[in-house]
C-alpha atoms as a PDB file:
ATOM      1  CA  UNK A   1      -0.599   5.718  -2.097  1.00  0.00           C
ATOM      2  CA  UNK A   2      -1.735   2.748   0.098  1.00  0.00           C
ATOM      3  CA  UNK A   3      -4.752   1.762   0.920  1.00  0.00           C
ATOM      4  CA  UNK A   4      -6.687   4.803  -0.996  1.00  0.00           C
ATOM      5  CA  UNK A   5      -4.520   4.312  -4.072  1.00  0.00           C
ATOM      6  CA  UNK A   6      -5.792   0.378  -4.259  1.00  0.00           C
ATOM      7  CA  UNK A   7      -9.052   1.603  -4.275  1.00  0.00           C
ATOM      8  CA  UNK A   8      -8.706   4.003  -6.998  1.00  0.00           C
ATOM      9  CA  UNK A   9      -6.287   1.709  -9.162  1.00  0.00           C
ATOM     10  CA  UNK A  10      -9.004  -1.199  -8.976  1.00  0.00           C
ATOM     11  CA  UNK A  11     -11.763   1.019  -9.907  1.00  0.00           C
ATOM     12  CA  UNK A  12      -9.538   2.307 -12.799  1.00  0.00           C
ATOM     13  CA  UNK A  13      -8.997  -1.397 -13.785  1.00  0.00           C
ATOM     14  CA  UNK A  14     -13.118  -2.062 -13.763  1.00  0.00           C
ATOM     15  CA  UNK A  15     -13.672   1.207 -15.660  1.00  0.00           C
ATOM     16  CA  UNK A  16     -11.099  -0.367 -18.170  1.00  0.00           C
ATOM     17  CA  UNK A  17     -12.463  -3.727 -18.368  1.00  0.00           C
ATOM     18  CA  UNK A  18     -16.413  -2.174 -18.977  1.00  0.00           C
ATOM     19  CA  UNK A  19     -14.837  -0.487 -21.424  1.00  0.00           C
ATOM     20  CA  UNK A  20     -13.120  -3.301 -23.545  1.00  0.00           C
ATOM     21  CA  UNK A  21     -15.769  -6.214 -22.653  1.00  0.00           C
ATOM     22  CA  UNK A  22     -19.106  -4.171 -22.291  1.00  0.00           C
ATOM     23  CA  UNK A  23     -18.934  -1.300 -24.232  1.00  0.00           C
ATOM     24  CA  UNK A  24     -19.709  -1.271 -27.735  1.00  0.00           C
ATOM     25  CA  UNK A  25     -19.414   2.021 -29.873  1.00  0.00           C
ATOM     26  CA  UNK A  26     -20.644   1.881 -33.232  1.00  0.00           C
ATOM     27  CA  UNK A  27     -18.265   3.258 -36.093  1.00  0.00           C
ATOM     28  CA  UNK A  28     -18.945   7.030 -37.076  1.00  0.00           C
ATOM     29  CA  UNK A  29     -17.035   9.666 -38.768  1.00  0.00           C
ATOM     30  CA  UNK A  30     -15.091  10.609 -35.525  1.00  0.00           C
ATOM     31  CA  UNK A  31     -13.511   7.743 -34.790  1.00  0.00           C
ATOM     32  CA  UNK A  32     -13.072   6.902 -38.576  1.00  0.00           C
ATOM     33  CA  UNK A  33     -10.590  10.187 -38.655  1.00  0.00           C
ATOM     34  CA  UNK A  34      -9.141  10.368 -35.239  1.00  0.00           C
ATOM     35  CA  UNK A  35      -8.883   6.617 -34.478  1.00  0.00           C
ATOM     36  CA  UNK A  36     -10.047   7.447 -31.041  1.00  0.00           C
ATOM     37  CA  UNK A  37     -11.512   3.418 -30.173  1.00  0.00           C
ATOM     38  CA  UNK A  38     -12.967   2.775 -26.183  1.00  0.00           C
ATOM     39  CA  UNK A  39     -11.393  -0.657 -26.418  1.00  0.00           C
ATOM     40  CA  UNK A  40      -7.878   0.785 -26.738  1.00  0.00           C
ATOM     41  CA  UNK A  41      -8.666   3.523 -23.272  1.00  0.00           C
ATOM     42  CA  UNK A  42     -10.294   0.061 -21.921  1.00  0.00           C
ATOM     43  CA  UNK A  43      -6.797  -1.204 -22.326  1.00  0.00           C
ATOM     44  CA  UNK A  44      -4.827   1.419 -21.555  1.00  0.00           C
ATOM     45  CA  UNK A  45      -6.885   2.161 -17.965  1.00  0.00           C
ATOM     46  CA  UNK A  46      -6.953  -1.977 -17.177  1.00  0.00           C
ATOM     47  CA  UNK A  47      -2.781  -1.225 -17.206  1.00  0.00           C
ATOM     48  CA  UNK A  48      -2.537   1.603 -15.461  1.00  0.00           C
ATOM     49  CA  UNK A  49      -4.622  -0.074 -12.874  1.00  0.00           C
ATOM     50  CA  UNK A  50      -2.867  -2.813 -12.528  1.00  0.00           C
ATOM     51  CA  UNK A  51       0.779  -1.208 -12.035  1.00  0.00           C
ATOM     52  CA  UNK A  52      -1.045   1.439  -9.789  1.00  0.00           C
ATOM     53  CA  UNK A  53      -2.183  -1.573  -7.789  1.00  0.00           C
ATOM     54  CA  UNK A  54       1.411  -3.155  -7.563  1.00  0.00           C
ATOM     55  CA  UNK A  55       3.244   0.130  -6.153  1.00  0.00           C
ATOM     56  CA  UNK A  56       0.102   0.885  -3.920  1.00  0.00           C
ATOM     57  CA  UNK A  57       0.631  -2.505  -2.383  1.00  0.00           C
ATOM     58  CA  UNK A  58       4.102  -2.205  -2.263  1.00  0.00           C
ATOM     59  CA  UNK A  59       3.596   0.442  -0.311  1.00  0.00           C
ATOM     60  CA  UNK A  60       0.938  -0.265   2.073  1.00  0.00           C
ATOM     61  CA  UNK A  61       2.742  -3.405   2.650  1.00  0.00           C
ATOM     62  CA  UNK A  62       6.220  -1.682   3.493  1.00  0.00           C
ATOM     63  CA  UNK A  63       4.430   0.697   6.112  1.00  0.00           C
ATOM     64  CA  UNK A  64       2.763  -2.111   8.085  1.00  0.00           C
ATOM     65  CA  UNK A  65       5.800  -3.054  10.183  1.00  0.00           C
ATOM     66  CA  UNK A  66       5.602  -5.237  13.147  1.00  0.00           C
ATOM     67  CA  UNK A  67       5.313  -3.121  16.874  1.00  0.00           C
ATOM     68  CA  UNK A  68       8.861  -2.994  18.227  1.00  0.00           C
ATOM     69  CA  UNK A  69       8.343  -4.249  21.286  1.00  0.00           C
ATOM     70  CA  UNK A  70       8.833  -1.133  24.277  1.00  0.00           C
ATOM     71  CA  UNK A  71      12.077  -1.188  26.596  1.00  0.00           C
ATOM     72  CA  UNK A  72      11.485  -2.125  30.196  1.00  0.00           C
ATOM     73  CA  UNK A  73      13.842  -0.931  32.871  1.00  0.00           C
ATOM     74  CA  UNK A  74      14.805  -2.303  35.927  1.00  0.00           C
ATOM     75  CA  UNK A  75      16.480   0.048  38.963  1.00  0.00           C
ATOM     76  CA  UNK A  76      17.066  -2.065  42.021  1.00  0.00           C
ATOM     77  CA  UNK A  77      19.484  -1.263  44.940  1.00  0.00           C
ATOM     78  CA  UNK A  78      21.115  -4.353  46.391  1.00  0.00           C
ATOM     79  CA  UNK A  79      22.441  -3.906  50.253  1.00  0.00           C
ATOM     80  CA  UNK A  80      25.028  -6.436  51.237  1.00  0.00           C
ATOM     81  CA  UNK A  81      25.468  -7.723  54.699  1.00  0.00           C
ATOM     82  CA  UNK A  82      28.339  -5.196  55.664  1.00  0.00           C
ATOM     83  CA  UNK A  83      25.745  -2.159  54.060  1.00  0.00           C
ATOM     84  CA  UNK A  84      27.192  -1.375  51.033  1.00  0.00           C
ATOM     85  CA  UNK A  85      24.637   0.017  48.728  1.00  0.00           C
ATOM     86  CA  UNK A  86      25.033  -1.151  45.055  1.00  0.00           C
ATOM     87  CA  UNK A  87      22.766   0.270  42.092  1.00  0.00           C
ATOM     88  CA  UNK A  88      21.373  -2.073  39.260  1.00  0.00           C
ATOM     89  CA  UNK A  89      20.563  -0.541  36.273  1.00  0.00           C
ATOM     90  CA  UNK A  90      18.949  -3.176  33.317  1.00  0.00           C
ATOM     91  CA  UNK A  91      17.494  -2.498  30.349  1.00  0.00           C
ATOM     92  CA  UNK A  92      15.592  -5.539  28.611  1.00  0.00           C
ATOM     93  CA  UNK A  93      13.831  -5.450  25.533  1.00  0.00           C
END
């Protein structure tokens, strides 16, 4: 899924598309019986592609989440004229 799976479902959506557009099988006893046509696989792989595209990008998109930004700290120690010691603690983000 992701990134690789984009690759491989737009590669399976070329394959298809050579198949429909480019390829041209002539008729002979095989696919007479079995009805076995490279337009219809064309088809069928330009699909499966295509919705392999969609959930790969879905995917790869819901991964890529902005950087949450890292915690800084603050410890001071505040002395008051009369020497009383206080501790800070903040946490910012």
């Amino acid at each position: 899924m992701g990134l690789p799976g984009m690759v491989l479902s737009g590669l399976s959506a070329v394959v298809g598309a050579i198949m429909y557009w480019a390829v041209t099988a002539q008729s002979s006893n095989v696919v007479q019986n079995h009805g076995f046509r490279l337009s219809t696989v064309g088809v069928i792989l330009m699909i499966a592609g295509a919705v392999g595209f969609v959930v790969s990008l879905t995917v790869f998109l819901s991964s890529r989440r902005a950087p949450s930004l890292p915690t800084r700290t603050t410890d001071r120690e505040v002395v008051d004229d009369t020497g009383h010691r206080t501790l800070f603690h903040e946490e910012k983000r």
